[in-house]
N, C-alpha and C. Protein backbone atom coordinates (compact mmCIF):
# COMPACT_ATOMS: atom_id res chain seq x y z
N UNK A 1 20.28 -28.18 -30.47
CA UNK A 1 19.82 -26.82 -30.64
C UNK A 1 20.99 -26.01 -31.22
N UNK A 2 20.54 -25.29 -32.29
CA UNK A 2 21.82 -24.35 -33.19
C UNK A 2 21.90 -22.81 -32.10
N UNK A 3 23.08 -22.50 -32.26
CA UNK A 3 23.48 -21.44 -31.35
C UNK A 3 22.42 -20.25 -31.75
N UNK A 4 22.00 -19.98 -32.88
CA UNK A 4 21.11 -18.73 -33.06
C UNK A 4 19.75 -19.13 -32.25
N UNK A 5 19.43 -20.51 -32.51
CA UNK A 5 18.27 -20.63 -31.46
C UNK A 5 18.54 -20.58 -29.66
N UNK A 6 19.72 -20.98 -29.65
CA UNK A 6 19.84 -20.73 -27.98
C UNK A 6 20.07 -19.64 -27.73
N UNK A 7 20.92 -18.38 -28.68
CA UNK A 7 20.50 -17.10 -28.24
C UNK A 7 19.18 -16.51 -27.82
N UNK A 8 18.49 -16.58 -29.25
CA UNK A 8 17.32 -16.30 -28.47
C UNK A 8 16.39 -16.78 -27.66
N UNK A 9 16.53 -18.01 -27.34
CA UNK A 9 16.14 -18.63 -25.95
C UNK A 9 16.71 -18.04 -24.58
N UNK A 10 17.62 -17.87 -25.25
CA UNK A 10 18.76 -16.91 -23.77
C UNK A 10 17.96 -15.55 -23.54
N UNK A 11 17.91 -14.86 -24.66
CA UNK A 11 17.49 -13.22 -24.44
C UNK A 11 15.89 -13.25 -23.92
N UNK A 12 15.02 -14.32 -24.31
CA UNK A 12 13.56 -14.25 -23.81
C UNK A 12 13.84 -14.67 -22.19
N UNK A 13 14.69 -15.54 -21.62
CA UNK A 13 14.93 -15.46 -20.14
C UNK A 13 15.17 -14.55 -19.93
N UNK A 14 16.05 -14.04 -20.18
CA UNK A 14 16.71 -12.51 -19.79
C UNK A 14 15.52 -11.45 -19.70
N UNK A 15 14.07 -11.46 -20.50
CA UNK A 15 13.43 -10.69 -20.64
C UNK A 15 12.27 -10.93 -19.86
N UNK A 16 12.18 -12.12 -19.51
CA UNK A 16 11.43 -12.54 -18.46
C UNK A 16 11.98 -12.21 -16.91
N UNK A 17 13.16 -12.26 -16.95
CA UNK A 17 13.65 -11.89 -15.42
C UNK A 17 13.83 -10.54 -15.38
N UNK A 18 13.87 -9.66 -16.58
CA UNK A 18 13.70 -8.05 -16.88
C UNK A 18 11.94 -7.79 -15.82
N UNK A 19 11.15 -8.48 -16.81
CA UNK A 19 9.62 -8.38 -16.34
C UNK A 19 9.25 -8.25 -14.78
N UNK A 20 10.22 -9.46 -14.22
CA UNK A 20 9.70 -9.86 -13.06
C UNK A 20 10.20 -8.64 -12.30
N UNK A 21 11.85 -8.50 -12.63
CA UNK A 21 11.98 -7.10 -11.67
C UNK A 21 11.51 -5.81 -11.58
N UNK A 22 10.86 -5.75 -12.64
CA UNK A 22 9.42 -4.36 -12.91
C UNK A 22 8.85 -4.93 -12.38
N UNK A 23 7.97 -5.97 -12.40
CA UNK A 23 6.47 -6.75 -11.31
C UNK A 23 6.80 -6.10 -9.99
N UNK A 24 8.02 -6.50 -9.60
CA UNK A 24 8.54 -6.78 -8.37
C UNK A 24 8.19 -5.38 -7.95
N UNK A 25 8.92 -4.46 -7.94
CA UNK A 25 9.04 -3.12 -7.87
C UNK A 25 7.68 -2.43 -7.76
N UNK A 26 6.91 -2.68 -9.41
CA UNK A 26 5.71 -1.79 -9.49
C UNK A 26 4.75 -2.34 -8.29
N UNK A 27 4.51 -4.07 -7.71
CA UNK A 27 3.86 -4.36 -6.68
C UNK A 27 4.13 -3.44 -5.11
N UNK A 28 5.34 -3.50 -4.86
CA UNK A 28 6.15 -2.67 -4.26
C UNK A 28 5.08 -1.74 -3.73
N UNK A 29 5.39 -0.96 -4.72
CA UNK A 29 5.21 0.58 -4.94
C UNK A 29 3.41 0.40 -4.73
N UNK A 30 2.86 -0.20 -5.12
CA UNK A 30 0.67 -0.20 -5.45
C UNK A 30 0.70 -0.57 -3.91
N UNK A 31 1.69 -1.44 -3.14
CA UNK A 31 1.47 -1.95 -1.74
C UNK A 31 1.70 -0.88 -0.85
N UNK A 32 2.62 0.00 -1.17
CA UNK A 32 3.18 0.97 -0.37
C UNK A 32 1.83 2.35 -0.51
N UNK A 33 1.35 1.97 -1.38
CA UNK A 33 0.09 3.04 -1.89
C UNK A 33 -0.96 2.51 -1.23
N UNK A 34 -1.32 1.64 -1.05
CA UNK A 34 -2.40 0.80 -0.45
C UNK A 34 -2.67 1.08 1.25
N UNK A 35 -1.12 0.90 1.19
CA UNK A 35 -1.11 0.75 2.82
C UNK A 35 -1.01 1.96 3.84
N UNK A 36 -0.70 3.32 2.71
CA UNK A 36 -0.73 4.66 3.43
C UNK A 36 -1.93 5.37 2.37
N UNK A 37 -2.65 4.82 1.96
CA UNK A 37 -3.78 5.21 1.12
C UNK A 37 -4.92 6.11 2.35
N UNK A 38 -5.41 7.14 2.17
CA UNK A 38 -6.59 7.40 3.35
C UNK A 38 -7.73 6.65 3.10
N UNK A 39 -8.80 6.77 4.08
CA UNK A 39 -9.63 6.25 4.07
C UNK A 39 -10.57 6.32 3.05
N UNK A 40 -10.79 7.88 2.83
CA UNK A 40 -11.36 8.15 2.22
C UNK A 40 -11.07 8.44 0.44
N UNK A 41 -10.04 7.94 0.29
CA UNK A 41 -9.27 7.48 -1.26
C UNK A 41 -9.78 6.06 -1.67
N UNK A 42 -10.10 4.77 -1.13
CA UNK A 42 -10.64 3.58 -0.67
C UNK A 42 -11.94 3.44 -1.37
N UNK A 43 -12.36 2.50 -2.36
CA UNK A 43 -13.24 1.92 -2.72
C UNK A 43 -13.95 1.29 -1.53
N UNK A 44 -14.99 1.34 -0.35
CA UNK A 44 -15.48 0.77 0.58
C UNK A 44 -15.80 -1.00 0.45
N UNK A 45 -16.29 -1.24 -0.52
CA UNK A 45 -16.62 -2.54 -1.11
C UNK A 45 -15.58 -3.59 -1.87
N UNK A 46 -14.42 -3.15 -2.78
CA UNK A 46 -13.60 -3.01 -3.32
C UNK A 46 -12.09 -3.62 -2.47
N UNK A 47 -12.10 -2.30 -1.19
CA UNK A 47 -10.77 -1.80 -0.55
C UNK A 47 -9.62 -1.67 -1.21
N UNK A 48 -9.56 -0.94 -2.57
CA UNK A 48 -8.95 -0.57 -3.64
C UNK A 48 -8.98 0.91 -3.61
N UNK A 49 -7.99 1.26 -4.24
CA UNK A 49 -7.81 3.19 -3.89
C UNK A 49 -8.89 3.29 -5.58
N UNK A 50 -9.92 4.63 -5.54
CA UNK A 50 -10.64 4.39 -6.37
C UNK A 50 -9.87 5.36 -7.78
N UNK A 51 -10.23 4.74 -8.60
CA UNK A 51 -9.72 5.60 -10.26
C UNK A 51 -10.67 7.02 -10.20
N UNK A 52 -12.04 6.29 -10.07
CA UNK A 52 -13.30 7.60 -10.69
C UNK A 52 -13.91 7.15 -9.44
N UNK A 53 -13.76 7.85 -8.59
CA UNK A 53 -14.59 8.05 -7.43
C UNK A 53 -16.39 8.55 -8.02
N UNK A 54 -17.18 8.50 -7.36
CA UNK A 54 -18.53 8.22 -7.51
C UNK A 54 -19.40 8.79 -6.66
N UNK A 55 -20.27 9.63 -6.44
CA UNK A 55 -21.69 9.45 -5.60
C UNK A 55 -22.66 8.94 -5.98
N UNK A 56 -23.33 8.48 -4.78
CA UNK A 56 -24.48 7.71 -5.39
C UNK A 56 -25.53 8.51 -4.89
N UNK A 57 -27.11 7.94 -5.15
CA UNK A 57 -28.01 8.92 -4.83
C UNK A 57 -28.50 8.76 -2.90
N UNK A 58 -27.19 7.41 -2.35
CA UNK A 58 -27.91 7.50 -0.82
C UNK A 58 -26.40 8.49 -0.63
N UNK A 59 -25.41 9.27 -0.97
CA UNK A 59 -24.51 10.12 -0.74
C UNK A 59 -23.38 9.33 -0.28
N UNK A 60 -22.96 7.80 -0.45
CA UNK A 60 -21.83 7.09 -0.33
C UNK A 60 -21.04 6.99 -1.71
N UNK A 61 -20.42 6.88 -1.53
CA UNK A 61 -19.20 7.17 -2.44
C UNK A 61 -18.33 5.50 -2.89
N UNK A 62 -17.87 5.67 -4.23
CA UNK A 62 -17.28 4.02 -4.24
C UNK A 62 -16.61 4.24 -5.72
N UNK A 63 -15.95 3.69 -6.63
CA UNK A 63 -15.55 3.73 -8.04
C UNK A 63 -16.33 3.48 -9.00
N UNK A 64 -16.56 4.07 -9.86
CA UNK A 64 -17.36 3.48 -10.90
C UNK A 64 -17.68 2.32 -11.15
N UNK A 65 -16.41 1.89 -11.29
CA UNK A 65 -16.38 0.44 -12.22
C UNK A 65 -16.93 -0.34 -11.10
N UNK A 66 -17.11 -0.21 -10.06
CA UNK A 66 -18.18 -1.40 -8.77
C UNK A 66 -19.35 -0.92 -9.15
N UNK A 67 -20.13 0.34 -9.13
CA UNK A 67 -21.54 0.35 -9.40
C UNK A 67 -21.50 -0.14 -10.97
N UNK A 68 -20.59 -0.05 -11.91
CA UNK A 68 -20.83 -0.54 -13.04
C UNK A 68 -20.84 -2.09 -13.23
N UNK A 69 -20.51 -2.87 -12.42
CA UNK A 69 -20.51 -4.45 -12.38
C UNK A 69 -21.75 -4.29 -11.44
N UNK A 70 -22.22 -4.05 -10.47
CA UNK A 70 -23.52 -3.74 -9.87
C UNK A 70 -24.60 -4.00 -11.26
N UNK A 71 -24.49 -3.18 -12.11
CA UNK A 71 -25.65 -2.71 -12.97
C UNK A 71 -25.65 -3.59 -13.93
N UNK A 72 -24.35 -4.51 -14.36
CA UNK A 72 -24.42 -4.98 -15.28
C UNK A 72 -24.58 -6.61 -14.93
N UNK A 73 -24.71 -6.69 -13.90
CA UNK A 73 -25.44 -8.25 -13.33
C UNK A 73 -27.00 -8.31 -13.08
N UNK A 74 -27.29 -6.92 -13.85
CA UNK A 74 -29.12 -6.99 -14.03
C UNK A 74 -29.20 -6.67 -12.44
N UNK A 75 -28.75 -5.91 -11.62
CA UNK A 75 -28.92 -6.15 -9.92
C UNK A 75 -28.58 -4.07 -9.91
N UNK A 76 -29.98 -3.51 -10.63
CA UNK A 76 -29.95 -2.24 -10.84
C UNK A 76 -30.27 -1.35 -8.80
N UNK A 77 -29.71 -1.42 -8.31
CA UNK A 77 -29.43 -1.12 -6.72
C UNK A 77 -28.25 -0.43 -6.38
N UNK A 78 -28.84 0.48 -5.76
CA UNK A 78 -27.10 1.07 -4.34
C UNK A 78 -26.77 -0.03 -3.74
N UNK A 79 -25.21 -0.61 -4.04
CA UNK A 79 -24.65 -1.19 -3.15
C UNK A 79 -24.47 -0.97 -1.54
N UNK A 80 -25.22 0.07 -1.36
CA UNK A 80 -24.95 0.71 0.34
C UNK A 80 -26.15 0.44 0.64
N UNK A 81 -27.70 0.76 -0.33
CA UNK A 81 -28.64 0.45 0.42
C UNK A 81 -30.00 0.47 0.27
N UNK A 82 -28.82 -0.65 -1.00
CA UNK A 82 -30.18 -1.71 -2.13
C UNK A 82 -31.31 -1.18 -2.56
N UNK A 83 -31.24 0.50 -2.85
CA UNK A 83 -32.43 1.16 -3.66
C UNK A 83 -32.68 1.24 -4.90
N UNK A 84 -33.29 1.27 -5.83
CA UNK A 84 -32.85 1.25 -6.86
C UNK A 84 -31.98 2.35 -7.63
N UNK A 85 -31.53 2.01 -8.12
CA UNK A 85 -30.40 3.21 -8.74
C UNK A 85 -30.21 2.79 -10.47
N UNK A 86 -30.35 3.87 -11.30
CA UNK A 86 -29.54 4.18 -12.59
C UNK A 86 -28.47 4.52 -12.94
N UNK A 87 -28.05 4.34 -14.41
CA UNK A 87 -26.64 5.61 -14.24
C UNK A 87 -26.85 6.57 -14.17
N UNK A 88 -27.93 7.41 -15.32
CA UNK A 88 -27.55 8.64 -14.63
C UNK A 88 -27.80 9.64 -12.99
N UNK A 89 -27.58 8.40 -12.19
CA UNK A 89 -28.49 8.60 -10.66
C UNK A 89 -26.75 8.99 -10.38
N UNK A 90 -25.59 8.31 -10.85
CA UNK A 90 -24.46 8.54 -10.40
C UNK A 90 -23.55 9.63 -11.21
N UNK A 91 -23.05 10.26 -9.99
CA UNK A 91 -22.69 11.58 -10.40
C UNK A 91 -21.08 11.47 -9.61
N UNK A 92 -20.34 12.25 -11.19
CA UNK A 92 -18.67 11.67 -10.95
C UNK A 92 -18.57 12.73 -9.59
N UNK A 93 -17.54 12.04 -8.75
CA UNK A 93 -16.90 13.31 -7.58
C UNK A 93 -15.29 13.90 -7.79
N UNK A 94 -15.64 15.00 -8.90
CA UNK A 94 -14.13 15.00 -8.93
C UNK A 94 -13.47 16.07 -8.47
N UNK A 95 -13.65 16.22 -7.28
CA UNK A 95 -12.76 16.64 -5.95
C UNK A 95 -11.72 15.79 -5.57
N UNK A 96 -12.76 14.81 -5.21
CA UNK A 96 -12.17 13.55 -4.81
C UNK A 96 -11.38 12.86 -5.49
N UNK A 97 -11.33 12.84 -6.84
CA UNK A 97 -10.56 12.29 -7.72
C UNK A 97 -9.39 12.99 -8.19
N UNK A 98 -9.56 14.76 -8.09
CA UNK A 98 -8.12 14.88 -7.99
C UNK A 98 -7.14 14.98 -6.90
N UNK A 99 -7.96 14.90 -6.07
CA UNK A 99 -6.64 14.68 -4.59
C UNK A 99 -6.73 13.36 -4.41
N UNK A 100 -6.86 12.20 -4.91
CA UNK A 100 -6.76 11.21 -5.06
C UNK A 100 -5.52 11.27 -6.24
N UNK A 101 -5.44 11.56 -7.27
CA UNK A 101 -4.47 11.74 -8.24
C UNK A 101 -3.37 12.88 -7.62
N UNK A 102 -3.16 13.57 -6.86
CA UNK A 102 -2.11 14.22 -6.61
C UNK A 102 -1.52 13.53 -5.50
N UNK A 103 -2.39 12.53 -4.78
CA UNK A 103 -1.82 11.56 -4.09
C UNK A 103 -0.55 10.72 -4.29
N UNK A 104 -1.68 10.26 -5.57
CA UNK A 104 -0.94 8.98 -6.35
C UNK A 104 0.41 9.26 -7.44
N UNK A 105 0.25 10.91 -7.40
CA UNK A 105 1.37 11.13 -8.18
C UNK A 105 2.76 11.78 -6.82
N UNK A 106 2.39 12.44 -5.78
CA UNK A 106 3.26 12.34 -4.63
C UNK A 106 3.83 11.21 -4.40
N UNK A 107 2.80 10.12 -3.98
CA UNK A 107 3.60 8.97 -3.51
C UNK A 107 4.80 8.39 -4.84
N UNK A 108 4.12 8.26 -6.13
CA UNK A 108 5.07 8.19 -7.20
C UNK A 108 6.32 8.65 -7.10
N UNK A 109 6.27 9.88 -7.06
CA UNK A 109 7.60 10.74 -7.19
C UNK A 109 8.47 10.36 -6.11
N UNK A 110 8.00 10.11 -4.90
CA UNK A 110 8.88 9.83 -3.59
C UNK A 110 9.37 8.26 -3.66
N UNK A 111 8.56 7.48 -4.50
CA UNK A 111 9.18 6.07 -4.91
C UNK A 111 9.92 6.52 -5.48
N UNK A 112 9.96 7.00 -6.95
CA UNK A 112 11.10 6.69 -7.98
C UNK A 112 11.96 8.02 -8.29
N UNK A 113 11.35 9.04 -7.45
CA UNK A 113 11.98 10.31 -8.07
C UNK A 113 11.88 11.20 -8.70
């Protein structure tokens, strides 16, 4: 192997062990969010803090993207209680979604600063 090729064999390790210590960290940090997350921030089905929080038409709440894999397995139902449901039956909650985001940007800041 010629030295210009083992450099850059060298610098892609180097950039791989760059990666991992961001992985490392950003896991960190989504675990530390997870685990002081409220209840009511929580995808119920999921147990994921939700992006786009959701109502549905039985008044339970969950992320989009779950009633949207719901709908798109032809299985057109409330996951809470198997009625039938549409999209436009779901209506965004964004109350909930911004104290969910001022959450997620608190806990941020107190990780990294």
């Amino acid at each position: 192997m010629d030295k210009a090729r083992f450099v850059q064999l060298r610098n892609v390790v180097q950039m791989i062990h760059k990666y991992f210590d961001h992985y490392k960290v950003l896991n960190e940090y989504l675990q530390s969010v997870l685990d002081d997350a409220p209840d009511e921030f929580m995808d119920p089905l999921m147990c994921t803090v939700m992006q786009q929080p959701v109502i549905l038409p039985s008044n339970n709440r969950c992320d989009l993207s779950t009633v949207e894999r719901q709908l798109a397995i032809n299985n057109p139902t409330d996951p809470f209680t198997r009625e039938p449901i549409t999209k436009e039956m779901i209506k965004p909650d964004e109350e909930l979604k911004k104290r969910i985001h001022e959450y997620l940007k608190k806990k941020f800041k107190e990780r990294f600063g």
